[in-house]
C-alpha atoms as a PDB file:
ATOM      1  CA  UNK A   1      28.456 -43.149  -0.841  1.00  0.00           C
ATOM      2  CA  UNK A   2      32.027 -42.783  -0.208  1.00  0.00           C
ATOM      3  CA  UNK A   3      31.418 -38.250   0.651  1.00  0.00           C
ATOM      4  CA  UNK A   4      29.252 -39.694   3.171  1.00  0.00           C
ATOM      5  CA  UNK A   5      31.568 -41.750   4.447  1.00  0.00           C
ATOM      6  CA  UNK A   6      34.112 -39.280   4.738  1.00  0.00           C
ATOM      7  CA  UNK A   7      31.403 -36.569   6.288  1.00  0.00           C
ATOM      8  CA  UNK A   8      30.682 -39.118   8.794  1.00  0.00           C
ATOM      9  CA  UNK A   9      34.266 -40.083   9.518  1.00  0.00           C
ATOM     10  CA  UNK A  10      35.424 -35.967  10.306  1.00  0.00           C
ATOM     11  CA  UNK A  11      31.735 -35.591  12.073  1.00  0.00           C
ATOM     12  CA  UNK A  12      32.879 -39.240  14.414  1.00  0.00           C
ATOM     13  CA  UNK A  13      36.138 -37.087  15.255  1.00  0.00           C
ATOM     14  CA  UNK A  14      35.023 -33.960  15.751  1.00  0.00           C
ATOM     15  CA  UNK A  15      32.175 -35.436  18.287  1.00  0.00           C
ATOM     16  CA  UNK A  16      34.698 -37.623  19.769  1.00  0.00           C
ATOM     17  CA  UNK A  17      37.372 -34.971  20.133  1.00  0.00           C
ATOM     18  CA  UNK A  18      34.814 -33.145  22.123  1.00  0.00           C
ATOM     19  CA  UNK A  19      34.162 -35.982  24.587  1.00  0.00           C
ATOM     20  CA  UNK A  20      37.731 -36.121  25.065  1.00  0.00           C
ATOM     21  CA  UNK A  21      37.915 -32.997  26.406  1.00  0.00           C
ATOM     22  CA  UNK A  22      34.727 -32.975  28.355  1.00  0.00           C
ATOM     23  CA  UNK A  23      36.075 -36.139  30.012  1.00  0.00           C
ATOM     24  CA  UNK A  24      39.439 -33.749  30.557  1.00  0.00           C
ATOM     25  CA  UNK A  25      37.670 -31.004  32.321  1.00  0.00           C
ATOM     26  CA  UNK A  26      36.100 -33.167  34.340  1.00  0.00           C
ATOM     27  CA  UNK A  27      38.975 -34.967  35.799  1.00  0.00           C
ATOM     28  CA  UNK A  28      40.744 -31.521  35.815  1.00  0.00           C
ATOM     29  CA  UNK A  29      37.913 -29.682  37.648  1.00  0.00           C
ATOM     30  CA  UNK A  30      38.203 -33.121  40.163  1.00  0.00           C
ATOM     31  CA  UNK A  31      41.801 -32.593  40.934  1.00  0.00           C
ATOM     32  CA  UNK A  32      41.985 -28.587  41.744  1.00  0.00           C
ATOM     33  CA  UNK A  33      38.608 -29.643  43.851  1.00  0.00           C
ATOM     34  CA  UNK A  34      41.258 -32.378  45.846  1.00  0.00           C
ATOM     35  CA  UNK A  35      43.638 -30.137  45.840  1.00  0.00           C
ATOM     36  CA  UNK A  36      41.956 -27.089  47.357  1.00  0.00           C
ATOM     37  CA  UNK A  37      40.116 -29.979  50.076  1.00  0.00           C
ATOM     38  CA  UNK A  38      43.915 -30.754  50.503  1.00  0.00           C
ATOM     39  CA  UNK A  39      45.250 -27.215  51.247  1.00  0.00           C
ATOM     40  CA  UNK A  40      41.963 -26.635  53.692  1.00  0.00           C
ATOM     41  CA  UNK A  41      42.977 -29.632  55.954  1.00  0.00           C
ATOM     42  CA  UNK A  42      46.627 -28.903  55.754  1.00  0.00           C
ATOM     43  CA  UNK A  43      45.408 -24.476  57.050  1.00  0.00           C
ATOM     44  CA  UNK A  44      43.520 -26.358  59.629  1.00  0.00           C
ATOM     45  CA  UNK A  45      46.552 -28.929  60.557  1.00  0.00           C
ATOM     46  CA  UNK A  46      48.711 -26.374  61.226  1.00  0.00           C
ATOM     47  CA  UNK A  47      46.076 -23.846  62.533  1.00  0.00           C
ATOM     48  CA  UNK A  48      45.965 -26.611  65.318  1.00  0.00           C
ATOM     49  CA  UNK A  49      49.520 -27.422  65.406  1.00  0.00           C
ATOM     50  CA  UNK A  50      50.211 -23.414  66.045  1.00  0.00           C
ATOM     51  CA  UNK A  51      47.452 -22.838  69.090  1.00  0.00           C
ATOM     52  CA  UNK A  52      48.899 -26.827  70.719  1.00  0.00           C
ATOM     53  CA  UNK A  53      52.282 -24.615  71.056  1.00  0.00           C
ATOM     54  CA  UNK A  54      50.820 -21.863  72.526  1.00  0.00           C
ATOM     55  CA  UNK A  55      48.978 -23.860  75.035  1.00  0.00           C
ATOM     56  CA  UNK A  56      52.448 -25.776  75.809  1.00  0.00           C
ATOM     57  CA  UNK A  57      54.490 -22.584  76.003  1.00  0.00           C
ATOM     58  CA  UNK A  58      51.829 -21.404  78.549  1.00  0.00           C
ATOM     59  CA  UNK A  59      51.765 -24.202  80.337  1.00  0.00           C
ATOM     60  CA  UNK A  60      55.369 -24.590  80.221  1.00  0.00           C
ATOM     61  CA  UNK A  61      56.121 -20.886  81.370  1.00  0.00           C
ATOM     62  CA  UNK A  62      53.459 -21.631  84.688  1.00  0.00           C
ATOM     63  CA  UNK A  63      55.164 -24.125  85.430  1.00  0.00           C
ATOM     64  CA  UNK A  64      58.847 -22.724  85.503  1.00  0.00           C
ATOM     65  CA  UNK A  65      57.423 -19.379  87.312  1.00  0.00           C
ATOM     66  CA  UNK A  66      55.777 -22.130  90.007  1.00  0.00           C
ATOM     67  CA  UNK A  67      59.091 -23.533  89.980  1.00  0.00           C
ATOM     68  CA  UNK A  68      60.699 -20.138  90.622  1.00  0.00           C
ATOM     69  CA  UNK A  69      58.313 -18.597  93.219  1.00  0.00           C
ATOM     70  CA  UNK A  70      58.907 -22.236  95.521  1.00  0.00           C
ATOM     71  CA  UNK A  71      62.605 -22.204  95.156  1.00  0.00           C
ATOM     72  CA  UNK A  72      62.699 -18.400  96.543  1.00  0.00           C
END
């Protein structure tokens, strides 16, 4: 009775040592997935960010040559 105890008792934490890591993977596999989501928005952020100063430069550069071209 009490080998089968014991057999039971190392088979319990074997089995639960295993759900602890499942459970482990899991939240790690959830946080690289947030992370890479993350990294994504911030690309696109500043992918945006980058063509708003072009456009302003642009505009910015019209607008001085306008400025030029009247005061001549």
């Amino acid at each position: 009775m009490l080998g089968m105890i014991k057999v039971f008792g190392r088979l319990g934490s074997v089995i639960a040592l295993i759900l602890l890591v499942v459970a482990l993977l899991k939240q790690l596999i959830a946080l690289v997935g947030f992370l890479l989501m993350a990294v994504k928005i911030a690309i696109v952020v500043i992918f945006v960010a980058v063509l708003v100063l072009i456009l302003l430069s642009i505009f910015r550069d019209r607008a001085r040559r306008k400025r030029d071209f009247t005061e001549v």
